[in-house]
C-alpha atoms as a PDB file:
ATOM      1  CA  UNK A   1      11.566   8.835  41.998  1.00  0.00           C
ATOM      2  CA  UNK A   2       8.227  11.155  42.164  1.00  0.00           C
ATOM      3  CA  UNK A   3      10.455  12.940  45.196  1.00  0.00           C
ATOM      4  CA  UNK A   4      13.111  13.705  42.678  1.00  0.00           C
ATOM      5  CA  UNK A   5      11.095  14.620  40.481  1.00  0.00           C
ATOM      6  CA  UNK A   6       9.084  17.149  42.744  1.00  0.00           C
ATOM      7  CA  UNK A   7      12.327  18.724  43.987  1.00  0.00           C
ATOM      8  CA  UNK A   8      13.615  19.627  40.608  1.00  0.00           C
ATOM      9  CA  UNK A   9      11.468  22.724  40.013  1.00  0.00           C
ATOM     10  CA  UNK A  10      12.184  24.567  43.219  1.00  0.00           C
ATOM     11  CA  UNK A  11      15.902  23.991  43.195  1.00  0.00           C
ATOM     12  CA  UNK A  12      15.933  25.219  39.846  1.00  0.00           C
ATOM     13  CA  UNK A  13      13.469  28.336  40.988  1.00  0.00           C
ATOM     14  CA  UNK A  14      16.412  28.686  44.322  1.00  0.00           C
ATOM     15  CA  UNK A  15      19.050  28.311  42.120  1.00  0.00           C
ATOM     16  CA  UNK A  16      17.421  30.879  39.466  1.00  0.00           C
ATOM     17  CA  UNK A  17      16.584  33.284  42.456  1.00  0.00           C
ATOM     18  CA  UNK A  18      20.075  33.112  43.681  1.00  0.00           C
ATOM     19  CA  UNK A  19      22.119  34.141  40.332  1.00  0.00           C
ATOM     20  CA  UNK A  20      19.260  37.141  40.199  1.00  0.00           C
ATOM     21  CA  UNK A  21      19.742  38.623  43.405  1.00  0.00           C
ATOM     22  CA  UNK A  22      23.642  37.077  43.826  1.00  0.00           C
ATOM     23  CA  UNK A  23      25.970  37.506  46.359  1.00  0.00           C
ATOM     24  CA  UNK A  24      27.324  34.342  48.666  1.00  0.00           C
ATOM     25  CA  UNK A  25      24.381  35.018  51.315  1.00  0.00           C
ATOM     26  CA  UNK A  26      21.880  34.447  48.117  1.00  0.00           C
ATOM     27  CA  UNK A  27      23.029  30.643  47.580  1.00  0.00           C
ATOM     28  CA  UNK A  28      22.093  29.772  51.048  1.00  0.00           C
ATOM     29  CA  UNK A  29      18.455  29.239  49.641  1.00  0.00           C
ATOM     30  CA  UNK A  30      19.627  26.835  46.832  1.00  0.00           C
ATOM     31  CA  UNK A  31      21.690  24.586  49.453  1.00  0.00           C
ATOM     32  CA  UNK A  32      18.702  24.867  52.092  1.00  0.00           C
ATOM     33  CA  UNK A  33      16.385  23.591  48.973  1.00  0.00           C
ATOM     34  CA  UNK A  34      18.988  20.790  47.669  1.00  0.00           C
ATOM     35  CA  UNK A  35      18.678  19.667  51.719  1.00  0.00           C
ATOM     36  CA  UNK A  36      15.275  19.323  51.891  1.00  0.00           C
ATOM     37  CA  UNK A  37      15.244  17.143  48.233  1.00  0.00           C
ATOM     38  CA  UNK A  38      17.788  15.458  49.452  1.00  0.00           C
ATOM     39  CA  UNK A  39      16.025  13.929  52.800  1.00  0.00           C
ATOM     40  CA  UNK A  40      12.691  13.654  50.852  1.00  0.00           C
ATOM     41  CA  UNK A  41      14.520  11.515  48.379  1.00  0.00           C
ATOM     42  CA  UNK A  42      16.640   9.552  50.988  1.00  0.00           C
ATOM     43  CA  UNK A  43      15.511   9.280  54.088  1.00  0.00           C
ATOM     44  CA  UNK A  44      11.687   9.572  54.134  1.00  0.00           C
ATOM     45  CA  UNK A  45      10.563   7.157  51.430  1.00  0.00           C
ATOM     46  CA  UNK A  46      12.865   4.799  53.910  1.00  0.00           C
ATOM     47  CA  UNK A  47      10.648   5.623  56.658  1.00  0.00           C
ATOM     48  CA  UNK A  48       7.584   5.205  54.960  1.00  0.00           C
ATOM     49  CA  UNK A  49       8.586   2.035  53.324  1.00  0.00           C
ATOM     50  CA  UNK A  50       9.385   0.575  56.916  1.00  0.00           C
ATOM     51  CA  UNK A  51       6.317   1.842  58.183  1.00  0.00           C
ATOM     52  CA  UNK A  52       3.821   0.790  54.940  1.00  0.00           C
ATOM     53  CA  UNK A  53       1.763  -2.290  56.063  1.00  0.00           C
ATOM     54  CA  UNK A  54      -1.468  -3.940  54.900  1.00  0.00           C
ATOM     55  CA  UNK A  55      -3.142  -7.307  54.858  1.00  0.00           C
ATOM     56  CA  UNK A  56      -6.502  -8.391  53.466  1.00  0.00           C
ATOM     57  CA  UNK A  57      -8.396 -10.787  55.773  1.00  0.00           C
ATOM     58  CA  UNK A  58     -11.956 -12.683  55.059  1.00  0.00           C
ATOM     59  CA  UNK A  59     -14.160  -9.600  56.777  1.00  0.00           C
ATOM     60  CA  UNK A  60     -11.711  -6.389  56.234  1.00  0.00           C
ATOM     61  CA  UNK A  61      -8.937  -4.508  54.400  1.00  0.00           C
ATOM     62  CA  UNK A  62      -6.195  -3.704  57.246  1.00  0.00           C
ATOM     63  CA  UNK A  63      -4.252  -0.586  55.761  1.00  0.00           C
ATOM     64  CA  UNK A  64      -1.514   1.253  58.233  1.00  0.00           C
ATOM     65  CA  UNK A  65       1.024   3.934  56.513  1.00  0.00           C
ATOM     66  CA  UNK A  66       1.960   7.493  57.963  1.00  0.00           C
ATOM     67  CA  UNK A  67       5.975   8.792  58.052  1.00  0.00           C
ATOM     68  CA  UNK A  68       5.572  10.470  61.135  1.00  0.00           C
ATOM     69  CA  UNK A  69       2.074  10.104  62.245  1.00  0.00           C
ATOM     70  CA  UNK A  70       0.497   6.512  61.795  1.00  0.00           C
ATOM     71  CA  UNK A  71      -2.584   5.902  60.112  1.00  0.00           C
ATOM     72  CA  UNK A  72      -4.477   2.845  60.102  1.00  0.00           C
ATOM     73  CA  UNK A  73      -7.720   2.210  57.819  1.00  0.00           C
ATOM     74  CA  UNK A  74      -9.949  -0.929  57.893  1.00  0.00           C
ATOM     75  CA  UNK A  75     -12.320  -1.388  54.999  1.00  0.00           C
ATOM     76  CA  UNK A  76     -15.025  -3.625  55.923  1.00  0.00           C
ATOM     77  CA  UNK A  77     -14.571  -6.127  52.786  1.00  0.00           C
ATOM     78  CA  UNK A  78     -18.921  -6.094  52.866  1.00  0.00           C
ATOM     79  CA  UNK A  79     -18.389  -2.396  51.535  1.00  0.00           C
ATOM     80  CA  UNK A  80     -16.335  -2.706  48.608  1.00  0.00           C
ATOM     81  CA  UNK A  81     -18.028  -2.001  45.724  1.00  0.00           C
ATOM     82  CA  UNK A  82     -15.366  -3.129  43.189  1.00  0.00           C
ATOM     83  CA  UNK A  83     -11.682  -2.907  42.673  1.00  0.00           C
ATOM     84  CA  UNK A  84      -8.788  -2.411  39.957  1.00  0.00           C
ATOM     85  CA  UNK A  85      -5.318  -2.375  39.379  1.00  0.00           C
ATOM     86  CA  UNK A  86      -3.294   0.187  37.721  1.00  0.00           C
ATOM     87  CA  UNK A  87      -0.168   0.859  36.441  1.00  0.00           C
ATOM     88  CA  UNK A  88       1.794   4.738  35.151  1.00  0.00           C
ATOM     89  CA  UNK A  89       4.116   5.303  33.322  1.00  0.00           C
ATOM     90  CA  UNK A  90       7.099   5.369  36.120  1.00  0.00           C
ATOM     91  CA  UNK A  91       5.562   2.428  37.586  1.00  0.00           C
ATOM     92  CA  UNK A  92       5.162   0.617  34.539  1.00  0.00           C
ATOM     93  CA  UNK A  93       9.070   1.207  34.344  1.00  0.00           C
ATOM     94  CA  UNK A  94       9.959  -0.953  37.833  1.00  0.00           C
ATOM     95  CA  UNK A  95       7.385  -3.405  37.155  1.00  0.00           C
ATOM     96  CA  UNK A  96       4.934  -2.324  39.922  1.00  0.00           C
ATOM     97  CA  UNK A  97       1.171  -1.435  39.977  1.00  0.00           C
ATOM     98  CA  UNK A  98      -1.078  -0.582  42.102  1.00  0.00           C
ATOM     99  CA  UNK A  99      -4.856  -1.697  43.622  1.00  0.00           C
ATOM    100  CA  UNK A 100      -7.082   0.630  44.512  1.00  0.00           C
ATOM    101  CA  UNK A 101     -10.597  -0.615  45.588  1.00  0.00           C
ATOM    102  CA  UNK A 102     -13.273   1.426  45.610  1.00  0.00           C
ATOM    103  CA  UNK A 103     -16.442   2.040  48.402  1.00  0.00           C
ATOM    104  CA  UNK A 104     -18.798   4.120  48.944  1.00  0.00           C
ATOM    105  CA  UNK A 105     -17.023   6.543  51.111  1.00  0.00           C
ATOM    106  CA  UNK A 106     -14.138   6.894  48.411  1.00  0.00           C
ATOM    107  CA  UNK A 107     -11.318   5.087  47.166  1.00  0.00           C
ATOM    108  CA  UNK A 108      -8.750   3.657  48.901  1.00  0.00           C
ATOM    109  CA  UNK A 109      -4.781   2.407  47.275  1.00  0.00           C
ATOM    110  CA  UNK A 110      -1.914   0.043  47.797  1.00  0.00           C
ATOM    111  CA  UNK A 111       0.431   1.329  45.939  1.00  0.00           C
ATOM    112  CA  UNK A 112       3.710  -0.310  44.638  1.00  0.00           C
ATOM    113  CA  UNK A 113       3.303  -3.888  44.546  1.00  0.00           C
ATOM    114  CA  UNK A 114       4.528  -6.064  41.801  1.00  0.00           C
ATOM    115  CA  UNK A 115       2.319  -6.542  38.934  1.00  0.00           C
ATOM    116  CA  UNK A 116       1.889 -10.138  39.979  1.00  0.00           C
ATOM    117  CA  UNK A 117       2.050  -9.611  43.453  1.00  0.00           C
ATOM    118  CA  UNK A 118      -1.509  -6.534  43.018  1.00  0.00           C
ATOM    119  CA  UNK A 119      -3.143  -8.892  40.436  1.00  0.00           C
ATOM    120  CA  UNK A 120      -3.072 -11.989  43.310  1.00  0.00           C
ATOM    121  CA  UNK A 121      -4.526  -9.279  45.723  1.00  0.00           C
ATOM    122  CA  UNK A 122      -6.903  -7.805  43.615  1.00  0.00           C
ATOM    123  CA  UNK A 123      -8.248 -11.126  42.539  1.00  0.00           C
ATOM    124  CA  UNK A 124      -8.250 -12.144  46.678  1.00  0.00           C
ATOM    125  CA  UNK A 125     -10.574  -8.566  47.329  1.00  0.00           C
ATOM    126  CA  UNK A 126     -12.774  -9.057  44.416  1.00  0.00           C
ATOM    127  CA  UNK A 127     -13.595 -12.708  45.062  1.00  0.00           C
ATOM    128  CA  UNK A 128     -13.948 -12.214  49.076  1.00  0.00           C
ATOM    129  CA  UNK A 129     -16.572  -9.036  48.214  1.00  0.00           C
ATOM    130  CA  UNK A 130     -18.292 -11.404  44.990  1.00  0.00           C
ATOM    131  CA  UNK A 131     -18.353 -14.026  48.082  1.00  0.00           C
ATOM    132  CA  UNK A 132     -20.372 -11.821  50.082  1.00  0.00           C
ATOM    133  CA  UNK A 133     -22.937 -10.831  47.400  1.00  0.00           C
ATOM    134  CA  UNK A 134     -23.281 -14.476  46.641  1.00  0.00           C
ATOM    135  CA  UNK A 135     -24.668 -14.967  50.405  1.00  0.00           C
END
């Protein structure tokens, strides 16, 4: 959805650029934009979605995402400092939300869970880093 909503302004800027200078050669940047929305829309969240992986064990947060290049982050669970869920407006509208938990070093998110599904692993983060405190 956000990749359909990103590629609305520059097709409309193509398409407006295109009727201004006109001409058939002119609507080649329109079509060249409408490809570009249309992979971003269909085939790359597809990739990423295939490629989107974490799993939060007793000592660490194991992150790995990337569409072409792979990245993989491990948050020590000893250095989270404390950790949320949220949920926007277009994810509020598929049911999904979001944890982010938050370190020294920055913030870090999973996005797109299922409400239930990011309150069960927020709850599992907070209580492993409370855990720690506690010893």
């Amino acid at each position: 959805m956000s990749a359909a909503l990103g590629a609305i302004v520059p097709l409309i800027a193509a398409i407006a650029l295109a009727v201004a200078i006109g001409g058939v050669l002119a609507w080649l940047l329109p079509l060249l934009v409408l490809a570009v929305a249309l992979v971003a829309v269909f085939v790359l969240p597809a990739i990423r979605f295939r490629r989107w992986r974490y799993e939060v064990r007793e000592d660490e947060i194991d992150i790995q995402h990337g569409t072409f290049v792979i990245r993989r982050t491990l948050v020590p669970i000893r250095r989270v400092q404390h950790v949320d869920t949220e949920t926007g407006p277009l994810q509020g509208a598929f049911e999904l939300a979001s944890v982010a938990f938050h370190t020294a070093a920055g913030e870090t998110e999973i996005p797109a869970l299922g409400r239930a599904e990011a309150e069960q692993v927020r709850a599992r983060i907070a209580r492993l880093a409370r855990g720690l405190d506690d010893v």
